[in-house]
N, C-alpha and C. Protein backbone atom coordinates (compact mmCIF):
# COMPACT_ATOMS: atom_id res chain seq x y z
N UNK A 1 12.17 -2.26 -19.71
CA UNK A 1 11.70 -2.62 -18.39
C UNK A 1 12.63 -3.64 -17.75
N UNK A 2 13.56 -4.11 -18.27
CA UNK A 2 14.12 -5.47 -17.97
C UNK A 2 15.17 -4.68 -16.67
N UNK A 3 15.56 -3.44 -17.11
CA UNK A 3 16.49 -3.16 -15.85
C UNK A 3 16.10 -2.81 -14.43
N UNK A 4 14.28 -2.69 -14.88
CA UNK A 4 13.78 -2.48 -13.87
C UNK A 4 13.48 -3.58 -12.87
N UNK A 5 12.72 -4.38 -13.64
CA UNK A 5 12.85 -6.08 -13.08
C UNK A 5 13.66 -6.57 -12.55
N UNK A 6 15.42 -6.11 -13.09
CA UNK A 6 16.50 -6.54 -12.44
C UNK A 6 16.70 -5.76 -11.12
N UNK A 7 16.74 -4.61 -11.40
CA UNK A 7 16.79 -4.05 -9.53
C UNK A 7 15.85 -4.30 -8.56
N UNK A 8 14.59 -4.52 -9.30
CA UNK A 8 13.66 -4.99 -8.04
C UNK A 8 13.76 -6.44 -7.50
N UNK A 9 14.50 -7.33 -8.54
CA UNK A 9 14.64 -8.44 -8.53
C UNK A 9 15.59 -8.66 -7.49
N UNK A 10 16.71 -8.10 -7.46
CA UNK A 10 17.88 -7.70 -7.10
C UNK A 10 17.60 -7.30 -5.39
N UNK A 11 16.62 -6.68 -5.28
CA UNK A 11 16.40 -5.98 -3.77
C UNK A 11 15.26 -6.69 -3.16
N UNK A 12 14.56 -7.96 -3.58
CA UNK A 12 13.53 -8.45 -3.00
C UNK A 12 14.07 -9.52 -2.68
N UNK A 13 15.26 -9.90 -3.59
CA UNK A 13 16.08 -11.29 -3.28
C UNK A 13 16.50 -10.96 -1.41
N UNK A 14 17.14 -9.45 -1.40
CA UNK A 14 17.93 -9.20 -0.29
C UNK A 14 16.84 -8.75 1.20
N UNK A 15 15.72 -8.71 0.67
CA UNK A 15 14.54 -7.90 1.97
C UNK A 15 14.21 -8.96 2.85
N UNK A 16 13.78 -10.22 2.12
CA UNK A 16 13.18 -11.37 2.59
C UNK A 16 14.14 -12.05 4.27
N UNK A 17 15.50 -12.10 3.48
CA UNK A 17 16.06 -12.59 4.88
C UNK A 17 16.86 -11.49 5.79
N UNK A 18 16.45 -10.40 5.35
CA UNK A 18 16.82 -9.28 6.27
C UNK A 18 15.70 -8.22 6.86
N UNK A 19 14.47 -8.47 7.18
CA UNK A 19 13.26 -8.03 7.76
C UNK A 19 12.73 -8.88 8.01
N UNK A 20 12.64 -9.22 9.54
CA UNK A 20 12.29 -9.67 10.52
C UNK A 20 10.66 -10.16 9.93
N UNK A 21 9.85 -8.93 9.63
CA UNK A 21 8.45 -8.75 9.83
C UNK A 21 8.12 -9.64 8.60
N UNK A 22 8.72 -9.91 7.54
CA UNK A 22 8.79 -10.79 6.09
C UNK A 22 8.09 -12.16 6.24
N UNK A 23 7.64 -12.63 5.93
CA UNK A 23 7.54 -14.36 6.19
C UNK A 23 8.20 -14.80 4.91
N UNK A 24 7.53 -14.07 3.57
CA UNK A 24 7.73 -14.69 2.56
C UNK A 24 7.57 -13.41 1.22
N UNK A 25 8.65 -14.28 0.51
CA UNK A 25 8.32 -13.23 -0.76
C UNK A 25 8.37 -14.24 -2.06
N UNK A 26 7.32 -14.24 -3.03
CA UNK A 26 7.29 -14.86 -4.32
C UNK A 26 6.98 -14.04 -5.15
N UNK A 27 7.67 -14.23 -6.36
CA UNK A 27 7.85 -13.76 -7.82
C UNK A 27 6.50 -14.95 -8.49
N UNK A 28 5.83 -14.38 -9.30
CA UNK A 28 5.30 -14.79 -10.04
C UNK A 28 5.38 -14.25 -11.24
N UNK A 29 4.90 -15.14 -12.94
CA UNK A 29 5.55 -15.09 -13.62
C UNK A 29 5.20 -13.69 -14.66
N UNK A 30 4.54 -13.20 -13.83
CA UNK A 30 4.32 -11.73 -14.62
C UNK A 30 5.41 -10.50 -15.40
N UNK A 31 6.65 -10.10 -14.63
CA UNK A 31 6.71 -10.62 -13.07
C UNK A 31 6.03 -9.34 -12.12
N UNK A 32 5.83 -10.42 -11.70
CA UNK A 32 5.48 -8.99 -10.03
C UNK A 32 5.49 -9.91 -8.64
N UNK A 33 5.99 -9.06 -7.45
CA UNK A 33 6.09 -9.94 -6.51
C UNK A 33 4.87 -9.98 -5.45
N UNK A 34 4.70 -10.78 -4.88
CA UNK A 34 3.93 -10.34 -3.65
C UNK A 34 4.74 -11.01 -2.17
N UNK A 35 4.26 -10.05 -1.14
CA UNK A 35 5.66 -10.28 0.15
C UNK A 35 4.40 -10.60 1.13
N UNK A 36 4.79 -11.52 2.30
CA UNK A 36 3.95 -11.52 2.99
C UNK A 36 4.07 -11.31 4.26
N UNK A 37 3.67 -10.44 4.88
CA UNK A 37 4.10 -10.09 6.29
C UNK A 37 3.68 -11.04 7.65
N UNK A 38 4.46 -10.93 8.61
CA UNK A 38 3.87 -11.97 10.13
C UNK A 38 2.91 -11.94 10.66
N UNK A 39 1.93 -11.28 10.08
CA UNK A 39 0.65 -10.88 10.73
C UNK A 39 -0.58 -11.23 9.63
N UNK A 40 -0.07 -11.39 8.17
CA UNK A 40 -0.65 -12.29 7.42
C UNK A 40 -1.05 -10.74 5.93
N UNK A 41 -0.19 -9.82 6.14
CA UNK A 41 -0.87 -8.44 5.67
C UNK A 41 0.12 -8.98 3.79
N UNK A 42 -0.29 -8.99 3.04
CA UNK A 42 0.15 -9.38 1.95
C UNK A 42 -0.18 -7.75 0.88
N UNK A 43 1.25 -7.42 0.56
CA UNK A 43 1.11 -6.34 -0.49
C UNK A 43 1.80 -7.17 -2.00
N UNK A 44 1.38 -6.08 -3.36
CA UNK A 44 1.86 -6.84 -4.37
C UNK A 44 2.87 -5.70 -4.49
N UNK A 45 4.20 -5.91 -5.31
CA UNK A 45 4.88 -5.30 -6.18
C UNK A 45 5.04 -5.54 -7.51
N UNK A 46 4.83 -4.68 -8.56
CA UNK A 46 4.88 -4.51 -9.70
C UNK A 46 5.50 -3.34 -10.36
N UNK A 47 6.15 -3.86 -11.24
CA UNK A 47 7.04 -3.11 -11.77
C UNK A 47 6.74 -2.30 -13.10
N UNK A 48 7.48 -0.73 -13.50
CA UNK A 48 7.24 -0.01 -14.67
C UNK A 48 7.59 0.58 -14.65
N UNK A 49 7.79 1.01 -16.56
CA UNK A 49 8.94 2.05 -16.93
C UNK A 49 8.79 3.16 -17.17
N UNK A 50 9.13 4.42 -17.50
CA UNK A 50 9.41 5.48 -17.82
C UNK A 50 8.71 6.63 -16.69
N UNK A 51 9.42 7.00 -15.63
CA UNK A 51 10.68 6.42 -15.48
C UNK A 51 10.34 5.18 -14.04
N UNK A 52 11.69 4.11 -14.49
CA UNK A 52 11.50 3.17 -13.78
C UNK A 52 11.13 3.03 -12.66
N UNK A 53 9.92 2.18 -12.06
CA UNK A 53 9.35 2.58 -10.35
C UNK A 53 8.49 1.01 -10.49
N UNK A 54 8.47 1.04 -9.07
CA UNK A 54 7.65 -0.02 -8.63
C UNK A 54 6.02 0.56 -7.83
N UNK A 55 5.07 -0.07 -8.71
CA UNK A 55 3.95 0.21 -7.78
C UNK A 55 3.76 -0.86 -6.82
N UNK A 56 3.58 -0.80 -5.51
CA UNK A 56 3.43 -1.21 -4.46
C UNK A 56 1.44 -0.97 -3.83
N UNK A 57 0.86 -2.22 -3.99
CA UNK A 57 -0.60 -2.36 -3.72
C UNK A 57 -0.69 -3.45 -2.75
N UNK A 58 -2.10 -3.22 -1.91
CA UNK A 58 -2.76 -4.26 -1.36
C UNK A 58 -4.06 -3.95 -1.33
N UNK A 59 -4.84 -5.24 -1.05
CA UNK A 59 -6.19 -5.06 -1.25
C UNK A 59 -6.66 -4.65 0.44
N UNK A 60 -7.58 -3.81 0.68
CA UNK A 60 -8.14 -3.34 1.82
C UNK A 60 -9.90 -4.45 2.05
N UNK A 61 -10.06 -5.17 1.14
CA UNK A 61 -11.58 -5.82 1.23
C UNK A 61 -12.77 -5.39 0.87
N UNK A 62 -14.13 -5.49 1.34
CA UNK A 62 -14.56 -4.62 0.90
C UNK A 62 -16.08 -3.83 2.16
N UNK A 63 -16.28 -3.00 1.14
CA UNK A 63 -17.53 -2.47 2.48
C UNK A 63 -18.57 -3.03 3.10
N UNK A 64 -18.96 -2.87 3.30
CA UNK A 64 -20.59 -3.00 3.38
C UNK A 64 -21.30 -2.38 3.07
N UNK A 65 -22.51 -3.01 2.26
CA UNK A 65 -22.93 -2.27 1.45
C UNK A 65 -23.91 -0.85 2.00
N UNK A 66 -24.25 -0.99 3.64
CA UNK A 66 -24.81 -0.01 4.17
C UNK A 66 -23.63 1.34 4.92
N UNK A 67 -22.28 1.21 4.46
CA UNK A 67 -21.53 1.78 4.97
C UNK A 67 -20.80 2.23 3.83
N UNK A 68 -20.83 1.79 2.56
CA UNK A 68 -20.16 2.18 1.79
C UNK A 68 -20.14 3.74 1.16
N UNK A 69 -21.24 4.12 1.18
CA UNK A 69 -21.04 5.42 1.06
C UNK A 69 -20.19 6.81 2.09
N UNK A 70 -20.56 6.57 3.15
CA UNK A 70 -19.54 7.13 4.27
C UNK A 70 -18.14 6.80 3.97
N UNK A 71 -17.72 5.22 3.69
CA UNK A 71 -16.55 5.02 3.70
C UNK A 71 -15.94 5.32 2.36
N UNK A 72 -16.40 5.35 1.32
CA UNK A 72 -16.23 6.06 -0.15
C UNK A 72 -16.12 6.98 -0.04
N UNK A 73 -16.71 7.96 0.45
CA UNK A 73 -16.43 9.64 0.79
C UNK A 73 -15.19 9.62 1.14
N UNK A 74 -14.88 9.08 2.59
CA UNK A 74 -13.52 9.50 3.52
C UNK A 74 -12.87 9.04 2.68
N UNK A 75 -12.33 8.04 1.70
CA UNK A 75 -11.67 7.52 0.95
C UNK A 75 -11.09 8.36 -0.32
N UNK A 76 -12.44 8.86 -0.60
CA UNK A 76 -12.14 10.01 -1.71
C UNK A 76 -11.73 11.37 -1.20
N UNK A 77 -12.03 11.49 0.07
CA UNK A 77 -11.15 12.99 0.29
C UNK A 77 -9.54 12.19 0.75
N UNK A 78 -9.34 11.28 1.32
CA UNK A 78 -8.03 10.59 1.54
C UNK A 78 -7.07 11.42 0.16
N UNK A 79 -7.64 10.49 -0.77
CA UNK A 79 -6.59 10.68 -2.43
C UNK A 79 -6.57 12.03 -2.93
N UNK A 80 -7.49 13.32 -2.34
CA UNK A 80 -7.37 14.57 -2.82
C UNK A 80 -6.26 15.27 -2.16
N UNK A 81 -5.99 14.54 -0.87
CA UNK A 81 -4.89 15.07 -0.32
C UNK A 81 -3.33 14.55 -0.50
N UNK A 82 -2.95 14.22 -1.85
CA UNK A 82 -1.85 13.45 -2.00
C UNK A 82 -0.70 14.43 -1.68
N UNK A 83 -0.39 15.43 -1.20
CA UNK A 83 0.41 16.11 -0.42
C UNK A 83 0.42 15.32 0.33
N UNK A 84 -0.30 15.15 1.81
CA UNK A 84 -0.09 14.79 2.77
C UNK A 84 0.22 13.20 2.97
N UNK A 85 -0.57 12.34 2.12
CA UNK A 85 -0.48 11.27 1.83
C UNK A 85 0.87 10.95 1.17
N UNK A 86 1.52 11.21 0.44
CA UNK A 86 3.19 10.87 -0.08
C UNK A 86 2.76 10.62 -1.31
N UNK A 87 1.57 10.41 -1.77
CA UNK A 87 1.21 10.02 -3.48
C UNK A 87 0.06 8.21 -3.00
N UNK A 88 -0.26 8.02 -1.47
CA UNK A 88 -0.81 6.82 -1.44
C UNK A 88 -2.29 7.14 -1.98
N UNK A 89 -2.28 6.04 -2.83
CA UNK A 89 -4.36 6.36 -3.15
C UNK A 89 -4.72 4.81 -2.80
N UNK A 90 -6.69 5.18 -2.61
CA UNK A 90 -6.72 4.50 -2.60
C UNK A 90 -7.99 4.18 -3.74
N UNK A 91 -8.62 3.27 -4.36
CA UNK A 91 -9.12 3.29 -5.22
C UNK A 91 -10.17 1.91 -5.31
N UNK A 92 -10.95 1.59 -6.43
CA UNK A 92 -12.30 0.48 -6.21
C UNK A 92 -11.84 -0.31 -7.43
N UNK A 93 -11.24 -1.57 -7.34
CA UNK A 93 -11.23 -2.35 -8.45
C UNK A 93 -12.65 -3.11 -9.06
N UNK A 94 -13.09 -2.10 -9.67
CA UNK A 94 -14.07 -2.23 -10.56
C UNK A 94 -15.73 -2.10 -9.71
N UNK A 95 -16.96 -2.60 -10.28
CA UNK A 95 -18.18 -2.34 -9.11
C UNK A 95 -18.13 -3.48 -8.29
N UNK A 96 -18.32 -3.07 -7.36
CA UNK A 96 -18.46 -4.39 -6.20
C UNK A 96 -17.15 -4.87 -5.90
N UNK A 97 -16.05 -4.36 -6.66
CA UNK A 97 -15.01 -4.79 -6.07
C UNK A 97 -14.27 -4.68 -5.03
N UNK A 98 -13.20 -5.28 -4.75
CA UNK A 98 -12.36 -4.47 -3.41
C UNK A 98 -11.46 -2.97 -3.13
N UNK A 99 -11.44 -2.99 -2.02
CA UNK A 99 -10.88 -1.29 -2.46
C UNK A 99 -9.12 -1.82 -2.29
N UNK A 100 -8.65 -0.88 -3.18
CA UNK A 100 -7.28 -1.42 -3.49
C UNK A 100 -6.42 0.01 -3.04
N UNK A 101 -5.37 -0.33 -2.45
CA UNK A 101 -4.37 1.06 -1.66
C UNK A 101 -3.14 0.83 -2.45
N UNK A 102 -2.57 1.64 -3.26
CA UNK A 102 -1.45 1.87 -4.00
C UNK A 102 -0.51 2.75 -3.63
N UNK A 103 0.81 2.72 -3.93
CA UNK A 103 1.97 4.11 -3.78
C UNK A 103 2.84 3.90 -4.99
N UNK A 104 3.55 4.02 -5.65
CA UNK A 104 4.86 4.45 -6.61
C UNK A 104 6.01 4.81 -6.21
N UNK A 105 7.07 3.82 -5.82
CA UNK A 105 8.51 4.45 -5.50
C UNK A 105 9.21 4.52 -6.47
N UNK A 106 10.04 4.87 -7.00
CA UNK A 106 11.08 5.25 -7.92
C UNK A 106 12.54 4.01 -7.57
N UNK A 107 13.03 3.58 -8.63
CA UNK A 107 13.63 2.24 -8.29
C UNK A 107 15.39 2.25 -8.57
N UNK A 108 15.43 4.01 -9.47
CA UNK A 108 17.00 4.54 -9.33
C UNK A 108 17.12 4.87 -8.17
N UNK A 109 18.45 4.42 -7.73
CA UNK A 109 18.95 4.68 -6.65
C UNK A 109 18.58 4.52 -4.95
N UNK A 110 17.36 3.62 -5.23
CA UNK A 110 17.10 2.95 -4.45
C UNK A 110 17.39 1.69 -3.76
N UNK A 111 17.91 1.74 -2.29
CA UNK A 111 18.40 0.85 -1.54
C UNK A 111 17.59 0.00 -0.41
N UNK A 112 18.19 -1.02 -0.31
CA UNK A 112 17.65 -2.01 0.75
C UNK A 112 17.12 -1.10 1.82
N UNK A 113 17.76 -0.05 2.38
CA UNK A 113 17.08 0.33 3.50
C UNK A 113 16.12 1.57 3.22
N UNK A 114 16.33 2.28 1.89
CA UNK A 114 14.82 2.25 1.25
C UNK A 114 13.75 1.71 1.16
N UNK A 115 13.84 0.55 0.78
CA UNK A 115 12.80 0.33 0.23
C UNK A 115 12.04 -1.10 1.42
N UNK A 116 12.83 -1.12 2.74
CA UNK A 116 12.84 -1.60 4.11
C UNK A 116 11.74 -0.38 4.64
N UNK A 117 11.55 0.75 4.73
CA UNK A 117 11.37 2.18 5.11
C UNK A 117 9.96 1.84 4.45
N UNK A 118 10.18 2.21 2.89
CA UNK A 118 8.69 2.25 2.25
C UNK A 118 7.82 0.74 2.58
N UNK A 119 8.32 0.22 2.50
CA UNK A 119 7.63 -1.14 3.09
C UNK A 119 6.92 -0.89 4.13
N UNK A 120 7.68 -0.65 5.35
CA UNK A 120 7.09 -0.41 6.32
C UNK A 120 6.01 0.19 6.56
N UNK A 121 6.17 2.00 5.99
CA UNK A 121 5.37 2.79 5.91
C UNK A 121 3.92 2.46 5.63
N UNK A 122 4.30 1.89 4.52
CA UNK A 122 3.24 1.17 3.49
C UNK A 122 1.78 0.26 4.56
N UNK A 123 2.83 -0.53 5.02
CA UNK A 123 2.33 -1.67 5.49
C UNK A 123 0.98 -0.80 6.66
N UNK A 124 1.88 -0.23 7.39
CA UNK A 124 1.33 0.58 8.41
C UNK A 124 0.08 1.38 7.92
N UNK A 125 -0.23 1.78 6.99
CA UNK A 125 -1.21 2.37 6.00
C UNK A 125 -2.45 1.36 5.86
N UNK A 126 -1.38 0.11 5.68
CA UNK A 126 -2.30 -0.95 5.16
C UNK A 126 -3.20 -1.37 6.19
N UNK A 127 -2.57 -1.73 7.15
CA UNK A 127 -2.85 -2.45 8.22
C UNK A 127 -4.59 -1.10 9.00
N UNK A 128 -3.79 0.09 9.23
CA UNK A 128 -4.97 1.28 9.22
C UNK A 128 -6.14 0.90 8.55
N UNK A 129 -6.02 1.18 7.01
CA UNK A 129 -7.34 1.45 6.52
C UNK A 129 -7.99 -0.18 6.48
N UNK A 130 -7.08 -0.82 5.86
CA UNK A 130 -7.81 -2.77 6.33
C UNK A 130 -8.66 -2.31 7.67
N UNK A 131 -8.52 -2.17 8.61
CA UNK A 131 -9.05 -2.15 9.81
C UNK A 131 -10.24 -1.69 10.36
N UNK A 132 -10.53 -0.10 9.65
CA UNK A 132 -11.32 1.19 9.02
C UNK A 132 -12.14 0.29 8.04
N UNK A 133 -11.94 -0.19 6.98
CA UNK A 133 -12.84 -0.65 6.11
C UNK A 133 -13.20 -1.58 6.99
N UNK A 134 -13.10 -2.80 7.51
CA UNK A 134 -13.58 -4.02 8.11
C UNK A 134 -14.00 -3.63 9.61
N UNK A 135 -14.10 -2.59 10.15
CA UNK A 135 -14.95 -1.94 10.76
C UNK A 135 -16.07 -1.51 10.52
N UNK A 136 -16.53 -1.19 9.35
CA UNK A 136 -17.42 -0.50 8.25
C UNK A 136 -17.28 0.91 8.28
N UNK A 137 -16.39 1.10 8.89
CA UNK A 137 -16.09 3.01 8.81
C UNK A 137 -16.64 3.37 10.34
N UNK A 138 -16.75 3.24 11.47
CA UNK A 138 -17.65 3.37 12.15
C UNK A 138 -16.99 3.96 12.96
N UNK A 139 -15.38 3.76 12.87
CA UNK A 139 -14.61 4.79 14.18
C UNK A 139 -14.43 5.84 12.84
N UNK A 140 -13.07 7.01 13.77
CA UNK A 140 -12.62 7.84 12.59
C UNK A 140 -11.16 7.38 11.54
N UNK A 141 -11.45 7.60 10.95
CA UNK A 141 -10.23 7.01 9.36
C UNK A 141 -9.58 7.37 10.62
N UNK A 142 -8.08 6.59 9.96
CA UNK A 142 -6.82 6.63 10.12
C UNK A 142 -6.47 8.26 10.24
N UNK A 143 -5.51 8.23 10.68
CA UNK A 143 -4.86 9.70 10.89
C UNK A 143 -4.07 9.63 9.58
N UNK A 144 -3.46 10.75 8.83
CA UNK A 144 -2.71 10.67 7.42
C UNK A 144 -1.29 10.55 7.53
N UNK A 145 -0.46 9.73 7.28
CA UNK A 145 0.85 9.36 6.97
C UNK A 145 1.72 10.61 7.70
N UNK A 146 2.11 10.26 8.72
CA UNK A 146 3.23 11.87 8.65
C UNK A 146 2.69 12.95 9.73
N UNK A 147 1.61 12.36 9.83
CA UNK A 147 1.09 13.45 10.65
C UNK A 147 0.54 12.82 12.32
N UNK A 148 0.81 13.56 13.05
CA UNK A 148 0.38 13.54 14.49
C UNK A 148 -0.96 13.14 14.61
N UNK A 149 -1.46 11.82 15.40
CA UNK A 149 -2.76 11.54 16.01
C UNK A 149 -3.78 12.36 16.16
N UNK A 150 -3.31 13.25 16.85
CA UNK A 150 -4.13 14.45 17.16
C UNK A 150 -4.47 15.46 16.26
N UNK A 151 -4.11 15.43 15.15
CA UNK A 151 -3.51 16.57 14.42
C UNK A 151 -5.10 16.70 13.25
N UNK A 152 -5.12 15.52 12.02
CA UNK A 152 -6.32 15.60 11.69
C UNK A 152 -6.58 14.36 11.40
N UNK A 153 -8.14 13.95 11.24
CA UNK A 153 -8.32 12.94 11.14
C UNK A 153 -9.74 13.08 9.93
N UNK A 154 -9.60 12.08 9.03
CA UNK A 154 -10.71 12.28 8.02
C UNK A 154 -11.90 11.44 8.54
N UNK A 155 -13.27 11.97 7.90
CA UNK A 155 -14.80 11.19 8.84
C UNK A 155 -15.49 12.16 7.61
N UNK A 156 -16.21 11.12 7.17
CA UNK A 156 -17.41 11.65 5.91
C UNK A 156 -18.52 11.79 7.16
């Protein structure tokens, strides 16, 4: 894992003062990083091997408990569609916990303006369903990664 640590190490050193949207990025001693964006949207990175990739998470909060079932549904058809989604899930850290949004990039041959791109993407995901959950589900989900506004939209 150590070479993995080193390239991510290597490319988080270089993101921080070259994306604007960054405030901050810290290593903690796990390691795994967490970055924090200008708007206050905080994802973690963590690293793993075979083959080497970084999972990339943030926490979305959590439901309410009179909405949670609607919003658990749309959530669970979200992750059946990991075609359309790029591989993003999203998932329940433990009962009562928060719902947590994950992806997996691959860390060969991956560059600053890679992983500038997946960031972004990411974030934009994040920022969606954060919004959707702390709504209580009450408009329609997010539209899916990639795809046109209009095009489809998930609603339990």
């Amino acid at each position: 894992m150590t070479m993995t640590v080193e390239k991510i190490q290597q490319l988080l050193q270089e993101l921080g003062p070259s994306t604007p949207d960054i405030d901050a990025v810290a290593q903690t001693e796990d390691p795994s990083w967490a970055i924090q964006f200008s708007d206050e949207t905080v994802i973690l990175i963590e690293p793993t091997d075979e083959p080497g990739r970084m999972v990339i998470s943030a926490d979305l909060g959590h439901s309410t408990d009179s909405m949670q079932l609607p919003i658990y549904e749309t959530l669970l058809c979200y992750n059946l569609l990991w075609r359309q989604t790029g591989g993003v899930k999203i998932g329940l850290a433990g009962p009562k916990g928060s719902l947590i949004v994950s992806t997996e990039v691959c860390v060969e041959g991956l560059t600053l303006n890679d992983l500038q791109q997946e960031l972004m993407n990411f974030v934009t995901i994040v920022r969606a369903w954060s919004r959707y959950v702390a709504d209580g589900g009450k408009e329609l989900a997010p539209p899916l990664p990639g795809m046109e506004t209009n095009q489809l939209h998930l609603h339990a």
